[in-house]
C-alpha atoms as a PDB file:
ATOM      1  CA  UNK A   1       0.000   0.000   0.000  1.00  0.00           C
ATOM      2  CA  UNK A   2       1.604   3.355  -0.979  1.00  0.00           C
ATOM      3  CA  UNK A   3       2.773   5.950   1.294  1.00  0.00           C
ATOM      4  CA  UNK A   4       0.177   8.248   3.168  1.00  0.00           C
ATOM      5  CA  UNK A   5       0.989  12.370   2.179  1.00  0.00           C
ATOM      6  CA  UNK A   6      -1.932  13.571   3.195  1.00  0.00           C
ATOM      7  CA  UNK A   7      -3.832  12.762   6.889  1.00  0.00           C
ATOM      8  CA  UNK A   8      -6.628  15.531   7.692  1.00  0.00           C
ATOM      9  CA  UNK A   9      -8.059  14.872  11.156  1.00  0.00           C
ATOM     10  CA  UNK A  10     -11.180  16.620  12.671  1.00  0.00           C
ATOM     11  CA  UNK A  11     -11.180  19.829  10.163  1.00  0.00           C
ATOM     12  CA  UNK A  12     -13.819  21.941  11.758  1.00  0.00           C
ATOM     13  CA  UNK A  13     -14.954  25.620  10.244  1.00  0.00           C
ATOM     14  CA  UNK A  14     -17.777  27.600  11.474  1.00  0.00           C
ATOM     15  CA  UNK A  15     -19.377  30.660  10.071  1.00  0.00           C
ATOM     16  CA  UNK A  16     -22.178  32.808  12.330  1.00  0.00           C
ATOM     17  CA  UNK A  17     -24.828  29.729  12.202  1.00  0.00           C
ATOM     18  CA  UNK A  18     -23.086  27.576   9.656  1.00  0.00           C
ATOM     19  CA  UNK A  19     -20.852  24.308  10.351  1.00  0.00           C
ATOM     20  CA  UNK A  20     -19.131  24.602   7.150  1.00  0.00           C
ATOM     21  CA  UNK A  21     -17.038  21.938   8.023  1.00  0.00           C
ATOM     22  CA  UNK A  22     -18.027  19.682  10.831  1.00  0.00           C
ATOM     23  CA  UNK A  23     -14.981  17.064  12.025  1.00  0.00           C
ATOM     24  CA  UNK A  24     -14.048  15.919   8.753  1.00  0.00           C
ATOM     25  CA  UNK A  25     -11.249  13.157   8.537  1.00  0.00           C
ATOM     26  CA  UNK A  26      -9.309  12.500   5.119  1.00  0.00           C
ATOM     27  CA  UNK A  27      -6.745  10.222   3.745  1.00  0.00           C
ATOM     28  CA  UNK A  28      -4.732  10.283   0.662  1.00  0.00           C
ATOM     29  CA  UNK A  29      -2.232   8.220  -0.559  1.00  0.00           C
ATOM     30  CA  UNK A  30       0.668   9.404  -3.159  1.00  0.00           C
ATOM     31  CA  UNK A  31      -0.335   8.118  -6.840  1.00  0.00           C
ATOM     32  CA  UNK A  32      -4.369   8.039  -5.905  1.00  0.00           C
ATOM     33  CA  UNK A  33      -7.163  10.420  -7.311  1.00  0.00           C
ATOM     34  CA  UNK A  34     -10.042  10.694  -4.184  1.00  0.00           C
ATOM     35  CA  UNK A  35     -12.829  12.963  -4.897  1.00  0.00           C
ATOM     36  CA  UNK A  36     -14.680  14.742  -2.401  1.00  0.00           C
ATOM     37  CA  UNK A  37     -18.904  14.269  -3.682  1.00  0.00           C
ATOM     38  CA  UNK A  38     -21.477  16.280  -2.653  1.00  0.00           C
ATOM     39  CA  UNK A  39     -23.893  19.525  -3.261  1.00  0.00           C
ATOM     40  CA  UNK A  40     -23.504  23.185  -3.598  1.00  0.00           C
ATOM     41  CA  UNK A  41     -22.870  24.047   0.337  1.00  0.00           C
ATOM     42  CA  UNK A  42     -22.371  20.558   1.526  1.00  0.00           C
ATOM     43  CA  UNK A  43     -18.471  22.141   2.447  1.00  0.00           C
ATOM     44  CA  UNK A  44     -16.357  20.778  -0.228  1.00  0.00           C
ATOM     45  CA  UNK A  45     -14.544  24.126  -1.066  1.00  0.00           C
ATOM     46  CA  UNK A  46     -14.047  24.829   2.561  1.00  0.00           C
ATOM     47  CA  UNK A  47     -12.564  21.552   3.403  1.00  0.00           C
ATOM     48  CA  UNK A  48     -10.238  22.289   0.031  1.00  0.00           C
ATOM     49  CA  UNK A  49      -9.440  25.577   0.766  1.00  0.00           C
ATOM     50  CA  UNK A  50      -7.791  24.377   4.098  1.00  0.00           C
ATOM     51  CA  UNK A  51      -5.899  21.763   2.752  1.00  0.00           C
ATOM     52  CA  UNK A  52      -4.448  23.997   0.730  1.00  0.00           C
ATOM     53  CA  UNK A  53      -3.537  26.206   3.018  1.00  0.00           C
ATOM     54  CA  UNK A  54      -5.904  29.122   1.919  1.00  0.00           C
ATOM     55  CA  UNK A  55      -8.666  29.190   4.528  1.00  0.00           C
ATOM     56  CA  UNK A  56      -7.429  28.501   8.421  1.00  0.00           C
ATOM     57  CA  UNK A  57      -9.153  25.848  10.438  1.00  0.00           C
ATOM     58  CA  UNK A  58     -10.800  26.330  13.524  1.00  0.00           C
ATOM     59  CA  UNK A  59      -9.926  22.888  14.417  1.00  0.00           C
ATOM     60  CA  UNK A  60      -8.427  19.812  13.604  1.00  0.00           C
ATOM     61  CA  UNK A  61      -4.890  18.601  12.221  1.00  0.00           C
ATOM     62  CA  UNK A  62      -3.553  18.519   9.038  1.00  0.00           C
ATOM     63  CA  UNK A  63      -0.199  16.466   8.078  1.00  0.00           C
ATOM     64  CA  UNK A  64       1.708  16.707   5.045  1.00  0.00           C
ATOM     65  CA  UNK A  65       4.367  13.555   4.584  1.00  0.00           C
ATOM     66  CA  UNK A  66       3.696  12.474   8.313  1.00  0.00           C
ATOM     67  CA  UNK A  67       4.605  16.628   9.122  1.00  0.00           C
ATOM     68  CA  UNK A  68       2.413  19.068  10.585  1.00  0.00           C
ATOM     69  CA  UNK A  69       1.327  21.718   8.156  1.00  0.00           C
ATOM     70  CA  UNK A  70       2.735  24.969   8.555  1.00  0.00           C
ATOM     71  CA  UNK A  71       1.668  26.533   5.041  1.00  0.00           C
ATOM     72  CA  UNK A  72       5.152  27.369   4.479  1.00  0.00           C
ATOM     73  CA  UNK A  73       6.109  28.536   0.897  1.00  0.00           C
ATOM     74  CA  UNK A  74       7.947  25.157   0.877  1.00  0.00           C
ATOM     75  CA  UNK A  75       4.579  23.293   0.458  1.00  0.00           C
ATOM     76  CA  UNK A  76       3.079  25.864  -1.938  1.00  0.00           C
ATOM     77  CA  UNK A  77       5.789  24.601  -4.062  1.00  0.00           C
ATOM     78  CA  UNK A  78       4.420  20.820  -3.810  1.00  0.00           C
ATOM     79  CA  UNK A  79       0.776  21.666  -5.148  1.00  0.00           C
ATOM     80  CA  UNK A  80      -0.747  23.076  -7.905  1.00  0.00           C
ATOM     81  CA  UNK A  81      -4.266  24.327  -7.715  1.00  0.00           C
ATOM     82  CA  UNK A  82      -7.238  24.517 -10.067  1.00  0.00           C
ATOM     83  CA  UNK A  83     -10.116  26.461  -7.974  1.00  0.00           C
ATOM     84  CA  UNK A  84     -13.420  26.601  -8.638  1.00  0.00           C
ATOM     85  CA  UNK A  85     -13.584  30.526  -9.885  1.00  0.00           C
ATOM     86  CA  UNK A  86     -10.114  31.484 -11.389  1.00  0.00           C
ATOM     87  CA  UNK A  87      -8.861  34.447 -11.983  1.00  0.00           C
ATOM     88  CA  UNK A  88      -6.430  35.912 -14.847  1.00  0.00           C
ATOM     89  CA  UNK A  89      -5.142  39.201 -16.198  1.00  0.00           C
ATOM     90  CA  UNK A  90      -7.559  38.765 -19.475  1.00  0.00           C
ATOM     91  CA  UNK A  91      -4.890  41.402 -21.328  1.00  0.00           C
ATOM     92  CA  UNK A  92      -2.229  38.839 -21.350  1.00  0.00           C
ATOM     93  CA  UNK A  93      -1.866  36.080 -24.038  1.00  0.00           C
ATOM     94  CA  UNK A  94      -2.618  32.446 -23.417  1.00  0.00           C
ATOM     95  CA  UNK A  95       1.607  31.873 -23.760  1.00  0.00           C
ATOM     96  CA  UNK A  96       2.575  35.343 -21.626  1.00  0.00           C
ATOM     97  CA  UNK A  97      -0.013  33.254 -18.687  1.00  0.00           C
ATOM     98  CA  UNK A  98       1.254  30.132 -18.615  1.00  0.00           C
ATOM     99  CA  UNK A  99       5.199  31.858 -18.467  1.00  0.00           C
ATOM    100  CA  UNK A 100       4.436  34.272 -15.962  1.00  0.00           C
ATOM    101  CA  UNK A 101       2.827  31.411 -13.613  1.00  0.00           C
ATOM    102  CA  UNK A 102       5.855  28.820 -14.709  1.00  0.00           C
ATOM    103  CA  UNK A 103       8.133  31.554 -13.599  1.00  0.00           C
ATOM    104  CA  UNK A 104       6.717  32.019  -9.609  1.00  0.00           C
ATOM    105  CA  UNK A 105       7.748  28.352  -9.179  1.00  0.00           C
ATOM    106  CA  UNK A 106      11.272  27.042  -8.863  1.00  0.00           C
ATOM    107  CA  UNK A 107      10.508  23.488 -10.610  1.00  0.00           C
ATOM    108  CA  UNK A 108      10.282  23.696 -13.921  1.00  0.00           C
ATOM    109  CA  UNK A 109       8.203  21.563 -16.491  1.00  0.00           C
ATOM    110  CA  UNK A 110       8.506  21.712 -20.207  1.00  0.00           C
ATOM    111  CA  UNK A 111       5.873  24.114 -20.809  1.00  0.00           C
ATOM    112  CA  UNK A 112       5.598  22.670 -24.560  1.00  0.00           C
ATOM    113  CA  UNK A 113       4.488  19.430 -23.436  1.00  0.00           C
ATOM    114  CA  UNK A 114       1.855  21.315 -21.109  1.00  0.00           C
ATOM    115  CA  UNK A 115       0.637  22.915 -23.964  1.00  0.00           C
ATOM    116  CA  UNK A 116       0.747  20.023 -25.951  1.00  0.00           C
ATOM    117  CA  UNK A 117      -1.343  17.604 -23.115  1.00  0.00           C
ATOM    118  CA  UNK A 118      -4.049  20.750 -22.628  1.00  0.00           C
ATOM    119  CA  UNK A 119      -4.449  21.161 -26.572  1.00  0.00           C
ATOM    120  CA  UNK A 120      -3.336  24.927 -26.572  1.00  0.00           C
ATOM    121  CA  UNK A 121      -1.436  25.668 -29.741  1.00  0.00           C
ATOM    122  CA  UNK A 122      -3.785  27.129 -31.647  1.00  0.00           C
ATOM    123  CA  UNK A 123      -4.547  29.611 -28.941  1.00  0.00           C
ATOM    124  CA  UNK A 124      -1.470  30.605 -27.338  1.00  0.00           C
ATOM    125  CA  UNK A 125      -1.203  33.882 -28.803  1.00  0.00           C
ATOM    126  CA  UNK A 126      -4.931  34.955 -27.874  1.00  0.00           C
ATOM    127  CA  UNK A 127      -5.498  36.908 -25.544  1.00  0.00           C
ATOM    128  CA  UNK A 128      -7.473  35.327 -22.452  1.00  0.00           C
ATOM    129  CA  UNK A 129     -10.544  37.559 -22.227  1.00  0.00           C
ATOM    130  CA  UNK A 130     -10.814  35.969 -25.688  1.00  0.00           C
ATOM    131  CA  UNK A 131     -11.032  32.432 -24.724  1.00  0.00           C
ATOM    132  CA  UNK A 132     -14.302  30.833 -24.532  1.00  0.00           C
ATOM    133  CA  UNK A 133     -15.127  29.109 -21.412  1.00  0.00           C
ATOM    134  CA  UNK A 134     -13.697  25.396 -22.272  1.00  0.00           C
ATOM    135  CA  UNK A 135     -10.080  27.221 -23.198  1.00  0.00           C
ATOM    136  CA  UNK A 136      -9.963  29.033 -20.190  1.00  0.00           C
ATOM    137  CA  UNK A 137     -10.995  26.154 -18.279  1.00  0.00           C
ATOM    138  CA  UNK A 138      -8.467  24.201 -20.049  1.00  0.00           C
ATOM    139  CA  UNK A 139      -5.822  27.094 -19.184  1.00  0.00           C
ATOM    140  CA  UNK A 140      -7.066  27.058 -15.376  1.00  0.00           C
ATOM    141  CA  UNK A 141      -5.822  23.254 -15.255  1.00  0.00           C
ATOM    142  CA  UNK A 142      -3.250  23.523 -17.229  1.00  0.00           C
ATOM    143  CA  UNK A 143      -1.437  26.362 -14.880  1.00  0.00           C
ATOM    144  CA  UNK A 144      -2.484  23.698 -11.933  1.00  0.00           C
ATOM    145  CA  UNK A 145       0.348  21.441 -13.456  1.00  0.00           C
ATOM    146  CA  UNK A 146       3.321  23.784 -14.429  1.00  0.00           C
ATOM    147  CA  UNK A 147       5.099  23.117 -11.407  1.00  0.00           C
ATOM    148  CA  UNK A 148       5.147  19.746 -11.821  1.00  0.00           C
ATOM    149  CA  UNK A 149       3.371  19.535  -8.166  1.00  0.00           C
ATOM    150  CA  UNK A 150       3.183  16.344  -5.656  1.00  0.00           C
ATOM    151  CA  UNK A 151      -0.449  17.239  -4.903  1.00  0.00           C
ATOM    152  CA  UNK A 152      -2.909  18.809  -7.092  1.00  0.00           C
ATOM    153  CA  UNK A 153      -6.310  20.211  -6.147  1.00  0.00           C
ATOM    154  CA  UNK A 154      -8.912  20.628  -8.946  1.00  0.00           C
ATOM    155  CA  UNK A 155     -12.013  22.362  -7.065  1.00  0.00           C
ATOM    156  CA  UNK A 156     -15.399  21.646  -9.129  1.00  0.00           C
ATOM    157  CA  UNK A 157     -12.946  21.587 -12.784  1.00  0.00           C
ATOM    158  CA  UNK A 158     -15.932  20.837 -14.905  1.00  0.00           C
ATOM    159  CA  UNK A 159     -18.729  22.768 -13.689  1.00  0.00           C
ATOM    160  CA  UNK A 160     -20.731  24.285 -16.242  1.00  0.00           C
ATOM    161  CA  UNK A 161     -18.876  22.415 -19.466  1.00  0.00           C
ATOM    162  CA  UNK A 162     -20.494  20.713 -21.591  1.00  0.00           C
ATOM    163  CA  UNK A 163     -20.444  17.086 -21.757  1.00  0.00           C
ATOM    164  CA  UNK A 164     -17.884  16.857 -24.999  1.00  0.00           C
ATOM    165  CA  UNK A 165     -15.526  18.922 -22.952  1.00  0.00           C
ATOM    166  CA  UNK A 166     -16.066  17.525 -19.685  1.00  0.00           C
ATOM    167  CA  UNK A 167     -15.035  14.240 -21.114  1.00  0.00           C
ATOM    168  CA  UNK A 168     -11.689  15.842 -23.267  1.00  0.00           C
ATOM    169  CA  UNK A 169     -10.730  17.013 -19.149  1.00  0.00           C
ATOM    170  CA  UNK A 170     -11.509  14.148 -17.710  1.00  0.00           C
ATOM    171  CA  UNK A 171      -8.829  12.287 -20.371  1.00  0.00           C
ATOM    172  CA  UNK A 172      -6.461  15.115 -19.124  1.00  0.00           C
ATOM    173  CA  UNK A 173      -6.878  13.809 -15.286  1.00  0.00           C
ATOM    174  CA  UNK A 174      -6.370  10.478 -16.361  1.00  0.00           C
ATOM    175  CA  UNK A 175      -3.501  11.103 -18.265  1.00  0.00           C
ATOM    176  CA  UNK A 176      -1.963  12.779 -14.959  1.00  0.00           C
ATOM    177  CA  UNK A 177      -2.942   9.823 -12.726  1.00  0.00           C
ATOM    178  CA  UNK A 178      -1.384   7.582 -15.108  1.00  0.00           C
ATOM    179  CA  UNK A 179       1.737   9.795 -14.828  1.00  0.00           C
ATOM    180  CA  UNK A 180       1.673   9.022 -10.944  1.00  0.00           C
ATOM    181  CA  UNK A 181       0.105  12.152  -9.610  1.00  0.00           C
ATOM    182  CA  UNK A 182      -1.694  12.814  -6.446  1.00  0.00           C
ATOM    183  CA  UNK A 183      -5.158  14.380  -6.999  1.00  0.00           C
ATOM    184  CA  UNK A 184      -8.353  15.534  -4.940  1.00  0.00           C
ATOM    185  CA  UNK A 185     -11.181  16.340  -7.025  1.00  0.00           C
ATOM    186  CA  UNK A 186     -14.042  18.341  -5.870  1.00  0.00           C
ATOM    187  CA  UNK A 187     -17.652  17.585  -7.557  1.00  0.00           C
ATOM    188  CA  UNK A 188     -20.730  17.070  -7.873  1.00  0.00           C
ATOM    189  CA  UNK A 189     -21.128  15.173 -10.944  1.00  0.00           C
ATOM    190  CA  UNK A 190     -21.552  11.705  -9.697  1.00  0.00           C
ATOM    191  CA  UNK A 191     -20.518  10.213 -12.704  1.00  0.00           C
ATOM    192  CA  UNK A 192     -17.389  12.428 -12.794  1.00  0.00           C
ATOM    193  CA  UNK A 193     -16.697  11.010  -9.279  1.00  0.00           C
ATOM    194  CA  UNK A 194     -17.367   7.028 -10.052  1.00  0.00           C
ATOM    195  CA  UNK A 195     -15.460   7.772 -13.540  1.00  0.00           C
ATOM    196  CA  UNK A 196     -12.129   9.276 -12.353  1.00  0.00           C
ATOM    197  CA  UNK A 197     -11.240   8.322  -8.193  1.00  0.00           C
ATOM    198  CA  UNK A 198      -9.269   5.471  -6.820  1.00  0.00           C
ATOM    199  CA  UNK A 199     -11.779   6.851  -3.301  1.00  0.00           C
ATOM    200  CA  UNK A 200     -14.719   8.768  -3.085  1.00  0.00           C
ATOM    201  CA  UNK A 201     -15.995  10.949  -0.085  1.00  0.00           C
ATOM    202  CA  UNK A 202     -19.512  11.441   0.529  1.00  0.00           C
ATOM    203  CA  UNK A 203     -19.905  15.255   1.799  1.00  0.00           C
ATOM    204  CA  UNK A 204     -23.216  16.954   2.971  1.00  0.00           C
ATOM    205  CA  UNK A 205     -24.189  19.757   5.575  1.00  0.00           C
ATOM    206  CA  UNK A 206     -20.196  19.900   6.651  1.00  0.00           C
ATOM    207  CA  UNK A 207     -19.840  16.475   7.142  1.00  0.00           C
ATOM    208  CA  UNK A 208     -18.255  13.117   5.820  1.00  0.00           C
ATOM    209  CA  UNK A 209     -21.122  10.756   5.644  1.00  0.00           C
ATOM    210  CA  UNK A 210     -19.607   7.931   3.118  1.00  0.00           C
ATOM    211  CA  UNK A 211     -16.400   6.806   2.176  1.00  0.00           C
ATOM    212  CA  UNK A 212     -14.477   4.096  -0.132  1.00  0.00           C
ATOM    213  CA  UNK A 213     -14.336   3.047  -3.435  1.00  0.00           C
ATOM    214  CA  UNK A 214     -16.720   4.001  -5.945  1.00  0.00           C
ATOM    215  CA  UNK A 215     -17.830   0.226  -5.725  1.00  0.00           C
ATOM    216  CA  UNK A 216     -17.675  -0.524  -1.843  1.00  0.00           C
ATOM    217  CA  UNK A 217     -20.240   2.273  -2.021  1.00  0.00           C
ATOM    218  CA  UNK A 218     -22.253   0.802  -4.411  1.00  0.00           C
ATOM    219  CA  UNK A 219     -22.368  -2.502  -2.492  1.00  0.00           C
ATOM    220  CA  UNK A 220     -22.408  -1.408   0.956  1.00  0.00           C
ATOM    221  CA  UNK A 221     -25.691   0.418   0.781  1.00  0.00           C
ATOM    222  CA  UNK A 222     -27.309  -2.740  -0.346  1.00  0.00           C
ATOM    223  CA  UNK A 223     -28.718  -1.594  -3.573  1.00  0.00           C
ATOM    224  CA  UNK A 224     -29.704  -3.634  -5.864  1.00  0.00           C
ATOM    225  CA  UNK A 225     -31.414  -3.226  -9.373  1.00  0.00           C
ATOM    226  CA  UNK A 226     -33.164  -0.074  -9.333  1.00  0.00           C
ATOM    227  CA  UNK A 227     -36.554   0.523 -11.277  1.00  0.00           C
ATOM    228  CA  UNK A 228     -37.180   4.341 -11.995  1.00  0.00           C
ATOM    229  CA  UNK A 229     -40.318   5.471 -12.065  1.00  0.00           C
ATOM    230  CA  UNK A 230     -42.000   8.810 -12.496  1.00  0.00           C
ATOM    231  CA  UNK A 231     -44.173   9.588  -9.612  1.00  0.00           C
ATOM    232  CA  UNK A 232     -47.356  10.718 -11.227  1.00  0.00           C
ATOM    233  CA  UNK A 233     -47.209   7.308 -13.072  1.00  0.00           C
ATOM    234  CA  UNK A 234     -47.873   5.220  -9.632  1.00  0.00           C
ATOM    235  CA  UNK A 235     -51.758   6.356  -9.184  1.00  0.00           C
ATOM    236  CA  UNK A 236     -53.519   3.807  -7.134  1.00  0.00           C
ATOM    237  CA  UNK A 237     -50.230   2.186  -6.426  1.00  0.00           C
ATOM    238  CA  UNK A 238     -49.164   1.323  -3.034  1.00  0.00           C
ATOM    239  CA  UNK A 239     -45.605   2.022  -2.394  1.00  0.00           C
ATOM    240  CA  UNK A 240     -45.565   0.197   1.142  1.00  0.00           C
ATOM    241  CA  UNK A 241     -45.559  -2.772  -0.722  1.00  0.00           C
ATOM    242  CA  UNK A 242     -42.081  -2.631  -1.528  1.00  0.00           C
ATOM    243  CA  UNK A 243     -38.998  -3.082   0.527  1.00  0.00           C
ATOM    244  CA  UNK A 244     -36.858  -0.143  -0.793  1.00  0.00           C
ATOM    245  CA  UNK A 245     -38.714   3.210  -1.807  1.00  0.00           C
ATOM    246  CA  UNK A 246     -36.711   6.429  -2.225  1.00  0.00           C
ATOM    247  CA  UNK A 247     -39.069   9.433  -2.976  1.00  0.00           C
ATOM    248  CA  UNK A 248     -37.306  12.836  -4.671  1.00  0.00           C
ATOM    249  CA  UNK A 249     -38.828  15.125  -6.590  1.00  0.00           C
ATOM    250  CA  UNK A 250     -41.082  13.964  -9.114  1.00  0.00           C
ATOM    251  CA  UNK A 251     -39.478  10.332  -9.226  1.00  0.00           C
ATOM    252  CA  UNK A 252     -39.925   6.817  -7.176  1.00  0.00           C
ATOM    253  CA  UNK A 253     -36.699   4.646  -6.928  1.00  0.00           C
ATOM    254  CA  UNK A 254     -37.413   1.067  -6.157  1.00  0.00           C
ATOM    255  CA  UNK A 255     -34.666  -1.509  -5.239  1.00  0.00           C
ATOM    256  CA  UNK A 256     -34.682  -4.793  -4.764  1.00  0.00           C
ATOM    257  CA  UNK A 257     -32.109  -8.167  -5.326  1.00  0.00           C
ATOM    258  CA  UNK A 258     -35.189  -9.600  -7.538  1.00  0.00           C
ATOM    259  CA  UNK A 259     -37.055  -6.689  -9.476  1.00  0.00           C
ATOM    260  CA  UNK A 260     -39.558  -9.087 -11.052  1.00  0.00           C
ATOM    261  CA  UNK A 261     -42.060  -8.877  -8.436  1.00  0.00           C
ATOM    262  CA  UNK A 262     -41.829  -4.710  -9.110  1.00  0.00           C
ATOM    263  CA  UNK A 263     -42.109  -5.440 -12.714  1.00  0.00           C
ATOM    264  CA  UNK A 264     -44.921  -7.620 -12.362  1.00  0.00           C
ATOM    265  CA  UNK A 265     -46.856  -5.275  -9.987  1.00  0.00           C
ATOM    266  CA  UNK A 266     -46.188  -2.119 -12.745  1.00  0.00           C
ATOM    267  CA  UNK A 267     -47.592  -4.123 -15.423  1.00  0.00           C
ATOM    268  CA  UNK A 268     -50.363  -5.039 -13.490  1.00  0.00           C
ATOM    269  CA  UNK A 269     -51.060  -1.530 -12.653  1.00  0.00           C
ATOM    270  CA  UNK A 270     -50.908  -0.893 -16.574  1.00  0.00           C
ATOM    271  CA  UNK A 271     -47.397   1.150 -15.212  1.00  0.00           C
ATOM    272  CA  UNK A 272     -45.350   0.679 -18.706  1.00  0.00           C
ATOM    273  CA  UNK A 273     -43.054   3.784 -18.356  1.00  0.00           C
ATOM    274  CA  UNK A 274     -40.055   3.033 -16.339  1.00  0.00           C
ATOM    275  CA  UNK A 275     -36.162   2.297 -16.257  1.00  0.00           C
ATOM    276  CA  UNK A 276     -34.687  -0.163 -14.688  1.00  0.00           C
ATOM    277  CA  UNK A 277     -31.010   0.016 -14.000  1.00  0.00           C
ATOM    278  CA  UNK A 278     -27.375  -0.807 -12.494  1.00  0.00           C
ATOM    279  CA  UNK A 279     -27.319   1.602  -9.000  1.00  0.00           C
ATOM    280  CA  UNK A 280     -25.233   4.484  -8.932  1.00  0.00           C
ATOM    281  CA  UNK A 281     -23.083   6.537  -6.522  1.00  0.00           C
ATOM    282  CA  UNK A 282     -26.307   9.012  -7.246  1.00  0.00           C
ATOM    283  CA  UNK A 283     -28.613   6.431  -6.016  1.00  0.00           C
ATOM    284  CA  UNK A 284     -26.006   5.916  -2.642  1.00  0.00           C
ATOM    285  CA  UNK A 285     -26.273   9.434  -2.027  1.00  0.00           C
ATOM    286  CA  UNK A 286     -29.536   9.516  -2.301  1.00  0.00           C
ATOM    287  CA  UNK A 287     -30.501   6.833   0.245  1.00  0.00           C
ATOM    288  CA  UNK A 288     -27.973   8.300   2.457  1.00  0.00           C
ATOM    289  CA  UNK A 289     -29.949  11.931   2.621  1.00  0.00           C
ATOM    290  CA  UNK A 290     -33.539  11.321   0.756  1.00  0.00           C
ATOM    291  CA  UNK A 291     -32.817  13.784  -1.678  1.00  0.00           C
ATOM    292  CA  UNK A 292     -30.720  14.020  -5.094  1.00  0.00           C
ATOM    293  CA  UNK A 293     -27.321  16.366  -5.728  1.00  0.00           C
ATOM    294  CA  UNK A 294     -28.983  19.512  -7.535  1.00  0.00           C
END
């Protein structure tokens, strides 16, 4: 088992009324991708932001290679970072950014291969404020690697992309994990989670609620098949029949080890519109808190 750089114990961070982050533990292990799941205010930015050394706790420990962290400019050599708003000086050129961040490190990487990996030739002499979003997303990530870092922290990198470009970044991680780097992903794509980590922590309301691989997830909530259903479609239906009902929204989820007694029972009802599928870390997350990641 490789070599633990990374042991976060009892993070806490309060706000007037808010438990950002509410005694959460985290592990990572040099060559693994972990992502940290969960919604818009569940404290996965927070939690990030400390281990970076952005945002202090107001309680808890955080070790670095079996070291306390200090935030020293030592470590802010080790890391690159990719957060979830990023900001650039839209005057300069694609190739004047990516120098001018090379140069505050004292690692070097060859910066043609960078641009190479993050498909940036064609743009280098644009200026950024002329970048759609996808290049300057791809730029973001791209500056996250020019120090060749131990650890890198990519903060919600695919928010608001569209699926063809989501995927082309997701290639990019894999690429990097391939290459042996350490990486802790923020999201709350589900499939972006099950897709890309080696671990996956569950995070809602400030807390850790779930954690392990995207499978031991899968099997330890003891889902099944799941039937999808649209709620409006189950008139006259009676749900307390079944074993495993999860209401949200305007859908039913029913699991089950054997789903031909559900099938049977829709069909009887003349219930013909439904999906039955594999369970998901979606599904996990959703018996764990009764609702769905907006």
């Amino acid at each position: 088992m490789s070599e633990i750089i990374l042991s976060a114990k009892n993070l806490k961070k309060y706000y007037p009324g808010v438990r950002a982050v509410d005694g959460v533990s985290i592990e990572l292990r040099k060559g693994e991708v972990i992502s940290i799941l969960g919604p818009n205010g569940a404290g996965k930015t927070t939690t990030v932001e400390i281990l970076e050394g952005l945002r202090k706790p107001d309680g808890g420990e955080i070790f670095y290679f079996n070291r306390p962290f200090r935030g020293t400019k030592e470590f802010k050599e080790l890391i690159g970072v990719c957060l979830q708003e990023n900001f650039f000086f839209e005057e300069l050129t694609v190739l004047e950014t990516l120098r001018m961040y090379s140069a505050l490190y004292k690692k070097k990487v060859d910066l043609g291969e960078i641009i190479e990996i993050f498909e940036l030739n064609e743009k280098l002499k644009s200026r950024v404020k002329n970048l759609s979003g996808g290049q300057k997303q791809r730029l973001a990530l791209a500056l996250a690697f020019v120090n060749d870092p131990e650890i890198v922290f990519l903060d919600e990198p695919t928010v608001g992309l569209d699926p063809h470009i989501r995927r082309h970044l997701w290639d990019i991680i894999r690429h990097y994990r391939q290459k042996g780097k350490t990486i802790i992903l923020t999201t709350h794509y589900m499939e972006e989670a099950h897709q890309l980590s080696d671990r996956v922590y569950i995070m809602d309301h400030g807390k850790i609620i779930a954690h392990g691989t995207p499978q031991e997830l899968i099997t330890s909530s003891g889902l099944h098949s799941v039937v999808e259903v649209r709620k409006q479609n189950l008139e006259g239906l009676k749900l307390e029949e079944f074993e495993n009902v999860i209401i949200s929204g305007e859908y039913v989820y029913i699991s089950a080890i054997n789903i031909v007694p559900i099938l049977e029972k829709l069909l009887e009802y003349d219930i013909h519109d439904f999906v039955v599928r594999q369970p998901t870390l979606e599904d996990v997350f959703l018996k764990l808190t009764g609702r769905k990641i907006d």
